[in-house]
Protein backbone atom coordinates (compact mmCIF):
# COMPACT_ATOMS: atom_id res chain seq x y z
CA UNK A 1 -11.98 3.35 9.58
CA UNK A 2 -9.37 2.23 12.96
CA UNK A 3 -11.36 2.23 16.08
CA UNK A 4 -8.45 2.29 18.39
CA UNK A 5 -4.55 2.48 18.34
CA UNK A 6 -3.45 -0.17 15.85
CA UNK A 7 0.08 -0.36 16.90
CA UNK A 8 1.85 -0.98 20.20
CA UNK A 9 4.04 1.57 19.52
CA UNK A 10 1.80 4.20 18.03
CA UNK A 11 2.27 7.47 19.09
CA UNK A 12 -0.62 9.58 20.30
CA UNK A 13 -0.90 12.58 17.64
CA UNK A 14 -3.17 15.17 18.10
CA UNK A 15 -4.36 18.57 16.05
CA UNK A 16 -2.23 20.96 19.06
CA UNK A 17 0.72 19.20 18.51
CA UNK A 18 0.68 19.80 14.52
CA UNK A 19 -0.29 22.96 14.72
CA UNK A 20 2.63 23.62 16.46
CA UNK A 21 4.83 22.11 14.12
CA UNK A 22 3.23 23.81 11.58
CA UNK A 23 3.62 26.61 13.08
CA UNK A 24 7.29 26.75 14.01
CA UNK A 25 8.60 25.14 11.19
CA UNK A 26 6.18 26.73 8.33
CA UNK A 27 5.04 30.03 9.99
CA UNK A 28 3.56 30.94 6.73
CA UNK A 29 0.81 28.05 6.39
CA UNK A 30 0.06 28.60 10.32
CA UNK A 31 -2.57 30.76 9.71
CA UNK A 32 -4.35 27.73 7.40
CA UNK A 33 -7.17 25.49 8.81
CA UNK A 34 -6.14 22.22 9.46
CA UNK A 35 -8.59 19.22 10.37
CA UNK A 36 -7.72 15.54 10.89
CA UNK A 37 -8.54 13.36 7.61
CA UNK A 38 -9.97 9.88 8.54
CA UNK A 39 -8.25 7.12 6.96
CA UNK A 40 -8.11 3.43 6.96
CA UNK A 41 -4.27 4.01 6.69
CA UNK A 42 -1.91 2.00 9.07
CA UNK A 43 1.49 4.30 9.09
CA UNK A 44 0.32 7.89 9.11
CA UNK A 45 -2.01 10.38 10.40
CA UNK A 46 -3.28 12.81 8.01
CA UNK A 47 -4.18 16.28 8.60
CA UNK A 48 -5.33 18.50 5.75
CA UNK A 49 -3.74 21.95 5.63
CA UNK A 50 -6.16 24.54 3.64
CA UNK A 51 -7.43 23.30 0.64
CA UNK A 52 -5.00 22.33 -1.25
CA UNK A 53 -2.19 20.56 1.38
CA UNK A 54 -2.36 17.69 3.09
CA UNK A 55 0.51 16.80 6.73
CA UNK A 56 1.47 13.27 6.88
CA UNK A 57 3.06 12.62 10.48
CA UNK A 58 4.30 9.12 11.21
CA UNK A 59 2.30 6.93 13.87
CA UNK A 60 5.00 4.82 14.49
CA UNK A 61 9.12 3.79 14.22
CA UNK A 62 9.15 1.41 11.94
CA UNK A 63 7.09 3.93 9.33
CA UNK A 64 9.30 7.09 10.19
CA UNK A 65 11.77 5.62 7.59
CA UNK A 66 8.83 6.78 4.80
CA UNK A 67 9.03 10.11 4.67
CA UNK A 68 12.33 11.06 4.08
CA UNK A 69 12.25 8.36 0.90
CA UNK A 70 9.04 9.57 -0.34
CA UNK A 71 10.85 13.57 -0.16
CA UNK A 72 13.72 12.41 -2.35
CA UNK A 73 11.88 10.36 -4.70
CA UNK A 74 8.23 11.16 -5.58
CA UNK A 75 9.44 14.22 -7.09
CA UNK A 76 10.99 12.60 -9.64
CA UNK A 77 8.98 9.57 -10.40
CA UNK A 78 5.51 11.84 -10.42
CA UNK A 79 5.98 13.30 -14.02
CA UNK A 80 6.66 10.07 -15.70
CA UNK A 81 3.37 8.24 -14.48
CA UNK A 82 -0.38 8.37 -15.78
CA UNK A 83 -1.96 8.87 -12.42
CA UNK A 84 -1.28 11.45 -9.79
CA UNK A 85 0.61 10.64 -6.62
CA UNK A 86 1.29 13.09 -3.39
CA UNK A 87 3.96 14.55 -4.10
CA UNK A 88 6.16 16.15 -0.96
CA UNK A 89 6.19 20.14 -0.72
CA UNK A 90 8.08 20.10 2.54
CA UNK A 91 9.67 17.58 4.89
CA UNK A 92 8.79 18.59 8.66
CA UNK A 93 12.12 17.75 11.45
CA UNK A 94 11.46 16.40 14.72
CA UNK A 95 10.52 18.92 17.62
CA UNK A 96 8.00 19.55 20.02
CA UNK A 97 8.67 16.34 21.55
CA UNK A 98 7.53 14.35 17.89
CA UNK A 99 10.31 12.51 17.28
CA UNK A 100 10.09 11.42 13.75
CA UNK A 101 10.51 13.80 10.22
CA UNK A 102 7.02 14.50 8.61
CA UNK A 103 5.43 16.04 5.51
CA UNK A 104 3.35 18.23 3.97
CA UNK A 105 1.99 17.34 0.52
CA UNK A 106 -0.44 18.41 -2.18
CA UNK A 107 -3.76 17.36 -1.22
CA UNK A 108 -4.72 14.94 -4.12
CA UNK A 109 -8.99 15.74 -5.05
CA UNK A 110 -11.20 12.83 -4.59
CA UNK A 111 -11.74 10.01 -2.01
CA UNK A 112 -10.24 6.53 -1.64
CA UNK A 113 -11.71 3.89 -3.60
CA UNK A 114 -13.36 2.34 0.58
CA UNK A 115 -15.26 4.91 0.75
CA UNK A 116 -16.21 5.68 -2.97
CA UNK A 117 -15.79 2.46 -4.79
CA UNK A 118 -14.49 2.70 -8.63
CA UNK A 119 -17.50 3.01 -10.92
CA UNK A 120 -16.16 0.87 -13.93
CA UNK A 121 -13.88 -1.97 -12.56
CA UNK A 122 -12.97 -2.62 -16.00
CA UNK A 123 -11.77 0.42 -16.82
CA UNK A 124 -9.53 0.46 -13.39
CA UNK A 125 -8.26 -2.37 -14.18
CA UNK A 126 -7.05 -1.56 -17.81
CA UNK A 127 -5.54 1.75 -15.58
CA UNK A 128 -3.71 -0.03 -13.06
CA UNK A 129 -2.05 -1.98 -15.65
CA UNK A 130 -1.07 1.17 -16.92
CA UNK A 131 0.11 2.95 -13.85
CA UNK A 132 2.52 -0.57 -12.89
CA UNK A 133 3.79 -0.55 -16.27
CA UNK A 134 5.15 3.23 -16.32
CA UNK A 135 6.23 2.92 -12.99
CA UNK A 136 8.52 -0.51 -13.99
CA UNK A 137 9.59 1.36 -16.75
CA UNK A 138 11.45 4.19 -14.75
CA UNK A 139 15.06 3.98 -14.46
CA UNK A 140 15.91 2.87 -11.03
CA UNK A 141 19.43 4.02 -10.43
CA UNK A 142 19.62 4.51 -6.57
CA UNK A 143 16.45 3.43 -5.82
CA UNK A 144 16.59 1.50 -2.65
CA UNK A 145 16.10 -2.04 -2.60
CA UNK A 146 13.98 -4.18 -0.33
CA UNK A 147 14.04 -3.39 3.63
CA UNK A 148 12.96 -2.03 6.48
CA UNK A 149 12.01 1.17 5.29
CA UNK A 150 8.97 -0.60 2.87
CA UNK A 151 8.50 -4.33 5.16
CA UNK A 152 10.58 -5.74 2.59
CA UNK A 153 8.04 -5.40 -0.35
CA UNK A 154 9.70 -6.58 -3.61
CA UNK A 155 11.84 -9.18 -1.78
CA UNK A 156 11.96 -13.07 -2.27
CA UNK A 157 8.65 -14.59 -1.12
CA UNK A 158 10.36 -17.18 0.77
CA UNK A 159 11.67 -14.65 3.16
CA UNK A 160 8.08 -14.35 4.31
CA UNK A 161 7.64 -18.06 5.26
CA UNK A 162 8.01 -17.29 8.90
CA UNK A 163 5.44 -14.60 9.70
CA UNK A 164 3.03 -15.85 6.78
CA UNK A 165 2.78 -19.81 8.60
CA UNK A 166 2.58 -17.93 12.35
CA UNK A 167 -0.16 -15.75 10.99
CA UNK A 168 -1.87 -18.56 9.19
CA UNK A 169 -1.80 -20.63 12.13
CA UNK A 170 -3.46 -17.78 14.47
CA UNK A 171 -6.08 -17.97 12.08
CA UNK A 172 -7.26 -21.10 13.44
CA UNK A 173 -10.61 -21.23 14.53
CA UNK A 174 -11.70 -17.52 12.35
CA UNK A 175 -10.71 -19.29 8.75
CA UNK A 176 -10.18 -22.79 7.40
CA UNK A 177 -6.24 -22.83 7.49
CA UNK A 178 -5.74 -25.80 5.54
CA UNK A 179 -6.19 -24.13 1.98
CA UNK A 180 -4.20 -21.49 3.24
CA UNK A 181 -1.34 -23.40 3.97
CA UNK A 182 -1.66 -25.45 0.88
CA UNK A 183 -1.80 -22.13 -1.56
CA UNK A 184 1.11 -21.02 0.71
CA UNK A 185 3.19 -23.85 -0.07
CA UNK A 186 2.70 -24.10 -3.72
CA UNK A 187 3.78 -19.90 -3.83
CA UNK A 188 6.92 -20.89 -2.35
CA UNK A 189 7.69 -23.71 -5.09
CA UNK A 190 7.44 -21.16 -7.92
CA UNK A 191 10.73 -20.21 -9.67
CA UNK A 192 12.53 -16.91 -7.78
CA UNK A 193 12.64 -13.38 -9.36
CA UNK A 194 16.27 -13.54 -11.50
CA UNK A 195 16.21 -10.37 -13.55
CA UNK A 196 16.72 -6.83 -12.67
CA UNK A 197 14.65 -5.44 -10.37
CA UNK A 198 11.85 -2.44 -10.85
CA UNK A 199 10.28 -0.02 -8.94
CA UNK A 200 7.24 -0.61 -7.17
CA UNK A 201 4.97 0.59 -5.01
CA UNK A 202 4.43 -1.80 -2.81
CA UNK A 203 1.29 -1.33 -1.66
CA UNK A 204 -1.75 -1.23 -3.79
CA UNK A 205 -5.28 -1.28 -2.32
CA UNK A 206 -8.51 0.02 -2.35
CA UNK A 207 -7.20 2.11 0.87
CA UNK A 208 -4.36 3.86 -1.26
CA UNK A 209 -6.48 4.63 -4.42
CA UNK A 210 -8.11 7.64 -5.15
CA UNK A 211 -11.47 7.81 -7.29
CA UNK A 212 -13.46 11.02 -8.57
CA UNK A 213 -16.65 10.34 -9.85
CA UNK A 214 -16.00 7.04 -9.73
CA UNK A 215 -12.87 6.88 -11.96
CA UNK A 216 -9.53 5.95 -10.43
CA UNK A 217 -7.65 9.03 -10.46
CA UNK A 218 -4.59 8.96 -7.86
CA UNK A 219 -2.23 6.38 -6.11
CA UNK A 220 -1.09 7.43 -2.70
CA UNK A 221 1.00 6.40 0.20
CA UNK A 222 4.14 5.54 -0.85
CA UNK A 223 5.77 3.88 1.78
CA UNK A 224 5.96 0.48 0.14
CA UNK A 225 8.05 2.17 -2.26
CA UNK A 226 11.12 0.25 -3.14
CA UNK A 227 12.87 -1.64 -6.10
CA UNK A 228 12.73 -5.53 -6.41
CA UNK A 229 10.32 -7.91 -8.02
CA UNK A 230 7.00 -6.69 -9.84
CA UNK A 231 4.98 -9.40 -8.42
CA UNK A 232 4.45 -7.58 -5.09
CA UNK A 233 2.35 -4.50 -7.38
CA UNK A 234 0.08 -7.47 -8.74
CA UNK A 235 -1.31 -8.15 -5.54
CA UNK A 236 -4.41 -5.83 -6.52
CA UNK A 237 -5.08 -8.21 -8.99
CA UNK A 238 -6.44 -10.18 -5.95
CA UNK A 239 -7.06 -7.89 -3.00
CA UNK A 240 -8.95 -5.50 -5.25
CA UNK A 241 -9.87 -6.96 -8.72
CA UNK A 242 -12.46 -10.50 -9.48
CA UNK A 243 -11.99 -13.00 -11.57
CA UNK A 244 -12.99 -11.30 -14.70
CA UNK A 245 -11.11 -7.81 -14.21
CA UNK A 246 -7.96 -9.66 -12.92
CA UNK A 247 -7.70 -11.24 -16.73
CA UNK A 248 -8.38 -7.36 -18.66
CA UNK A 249 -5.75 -6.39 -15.42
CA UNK A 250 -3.45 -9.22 -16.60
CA UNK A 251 -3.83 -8.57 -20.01
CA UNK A 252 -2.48 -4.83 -20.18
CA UNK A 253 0.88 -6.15 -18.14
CA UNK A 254 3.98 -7.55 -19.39
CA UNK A 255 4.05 -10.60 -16.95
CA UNK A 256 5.26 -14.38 -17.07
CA UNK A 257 3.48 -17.22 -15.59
CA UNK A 258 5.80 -17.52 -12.61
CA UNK A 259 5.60 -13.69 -11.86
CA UNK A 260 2.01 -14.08 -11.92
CA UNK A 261 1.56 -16.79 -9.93
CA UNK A 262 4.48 -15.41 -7.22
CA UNK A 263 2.03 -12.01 -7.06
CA UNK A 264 -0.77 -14.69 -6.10
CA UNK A 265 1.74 -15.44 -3.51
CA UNK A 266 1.80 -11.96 -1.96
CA UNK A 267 -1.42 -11.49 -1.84
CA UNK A 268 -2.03 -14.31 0.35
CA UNK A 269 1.02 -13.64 2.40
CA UNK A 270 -0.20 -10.17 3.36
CA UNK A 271 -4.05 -10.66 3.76
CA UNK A 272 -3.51 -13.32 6.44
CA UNK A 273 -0.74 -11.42 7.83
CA UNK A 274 -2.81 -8.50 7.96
CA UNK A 275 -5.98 -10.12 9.01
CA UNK A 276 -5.08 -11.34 12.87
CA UNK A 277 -2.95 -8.02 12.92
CA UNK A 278 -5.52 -5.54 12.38
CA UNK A 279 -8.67 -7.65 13.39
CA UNK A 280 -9.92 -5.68 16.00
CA UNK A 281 -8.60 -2.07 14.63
CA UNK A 282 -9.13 -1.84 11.04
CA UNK A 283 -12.19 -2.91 9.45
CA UNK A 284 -11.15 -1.61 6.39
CA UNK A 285 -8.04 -3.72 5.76
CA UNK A 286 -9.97 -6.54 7.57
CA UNK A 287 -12.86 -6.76 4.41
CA UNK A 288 -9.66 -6.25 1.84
CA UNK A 289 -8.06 -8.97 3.94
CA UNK A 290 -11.19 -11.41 3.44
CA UNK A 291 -11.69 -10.34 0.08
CA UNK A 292 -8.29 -11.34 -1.11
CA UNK A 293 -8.24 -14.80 0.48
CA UNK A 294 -11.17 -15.34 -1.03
CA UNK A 295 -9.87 -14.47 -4.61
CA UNK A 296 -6.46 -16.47 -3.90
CA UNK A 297 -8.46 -19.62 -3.13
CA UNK A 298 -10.86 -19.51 -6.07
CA UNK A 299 -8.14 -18.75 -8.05
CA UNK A 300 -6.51 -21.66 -6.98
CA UNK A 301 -9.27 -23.61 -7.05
CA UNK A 302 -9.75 -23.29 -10.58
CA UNK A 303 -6.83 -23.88 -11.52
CA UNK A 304 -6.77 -27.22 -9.94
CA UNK A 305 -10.13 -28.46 -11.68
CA UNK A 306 -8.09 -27.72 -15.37
């Protein structure tokens, strides 16, 4: 779990000050417990609210344009998907000198799949093809299109060539940056996403899954959430799956080549943009970080022995 602030902007965000929300905003959970949840995540703290609610406060600016997205839409996407997500009871205003909107949401059973890794990777796999499918399926009238409010997930990959070669190149010395670059480049040669966009979530990872007795059960955080091109959901195929469950992953999806290989793409892009970023702050996305490099360059490497 974080170790220290992970942003230079985070805010400092404490169980007095969300009581107080709590309690001037929703007098009648005020007289709930609430304890801090500890979480691996980058964009909110989490404070469970009883038993069955969990507060989702924003750490930072560029995440405070979450919440108010996640209100309006989880709602409505929730019901047509095979795995539960949070969905939004209540949407907190600023006050109390917190300057951002917040949430309270039902408190999803079960822990992520860091801290209580999936029992049958198999069987996630063939599930997560499921959940991407039903979500790409959903009509996406209104649904916002890539920007700030998700880090542009969903958008072209070539509009990540500039922070993808600076964080590559700060990697100097802690990776061999060579393969790197070279599976960089060849993502950027495959063919653009031309067709209509889907909804997505942007941000699948062993962090935002949920498993009960080892079985995947939930997806959370929605921030990523956006429409735009289904490669950015595949990235689990790397920074979660192997070789072997990335194929029975694979196999459950409707996806071309060039989709495929342009999810390949992501995942590289954001493990060694994440990997510098959080190196010293978040273990957790650190390992997923590692582990996904790892895939993308055997992956690669295989294909360039056929």
């Amino acid at each position: 779990m974080p170790v220290a602030k992970m942003h230079d902007d985070e805010l400092d965000i404490g169980k007095p000050l969300v009581s107080r929300l709590i309690a001037e905003q929703f007098p009648g959970w005020a007289g709930l417990p609430l304890e801090p949840v500890a979480s691996a995540g980058t964009d909110n703290a989490l404070y469970r609210l009883g038993n069955d609610r969990v507060v989702r406060l924003p750490r930072h600016a560029s995440a405070a344009q979450q919440v108010e997205k996640e209100s309006r839409w989880l709602p409505r996407l929730a019901p047509q998907l095979p795995l539960a997500v949070p969905v939004p009871l209540a949407l907190g205003m600023p006050a109390s000198g917190y300057p951002f909107h917040w949430s309270v949401c039902d408190w999803l059973p079960g822990d992520d799949a860091v801290e209580s890794p999936i029992a049958d990777p198999e069987a996630a796999a063939v599930t997560l093809s499921w959940f991407i499918s039903s979500l790409q399926k959903i009509d996406i009238t209104g649904g916002p299109p890539p920007g700030t409010h998700n880090f542009f997930r969903g958008a072209s990959l070539a509009s990540r060539d500039a922070q993808t070669r600076a964080a590559i190149e700060s990697l100097n010395g802690l990776v061999e940056t060579a393969p790197l670059t070279q599976a960089w480049n060849t993502a950027l040669h495959i063919e653009p996403w031309d067709k209509p966009p889907v909804w997505l979530h942007g941000d699948i990872h062993a962090g935002n899954l949920l498993t009960n007795q080892g079985r995947l059960t939930a997806v959370i955080d929605f921030g990523g959430l956006g429409v735009g091109d289904p490669a950015c959901d595949l990235m689990v195929g790397w920074n979660l799956l192997t070789a072997e469950t990335r194929a029975t992953f694979r196999s459950g999806l409707t996806v071309d080549d060039a989709t495929w290989a342009r999810a390949r793409g992501w995942a590289l892009s954001v493990a060694v943009v994440a990997l510098p970023y959080y190196l010293d702050t978040n273990p957790v996305l650190v390992a997923i970080s590692r582990h996904t490099i790892e895939q993308v360059l055997a992956d690669q490497a295989e294909e360039l022995k056929d």
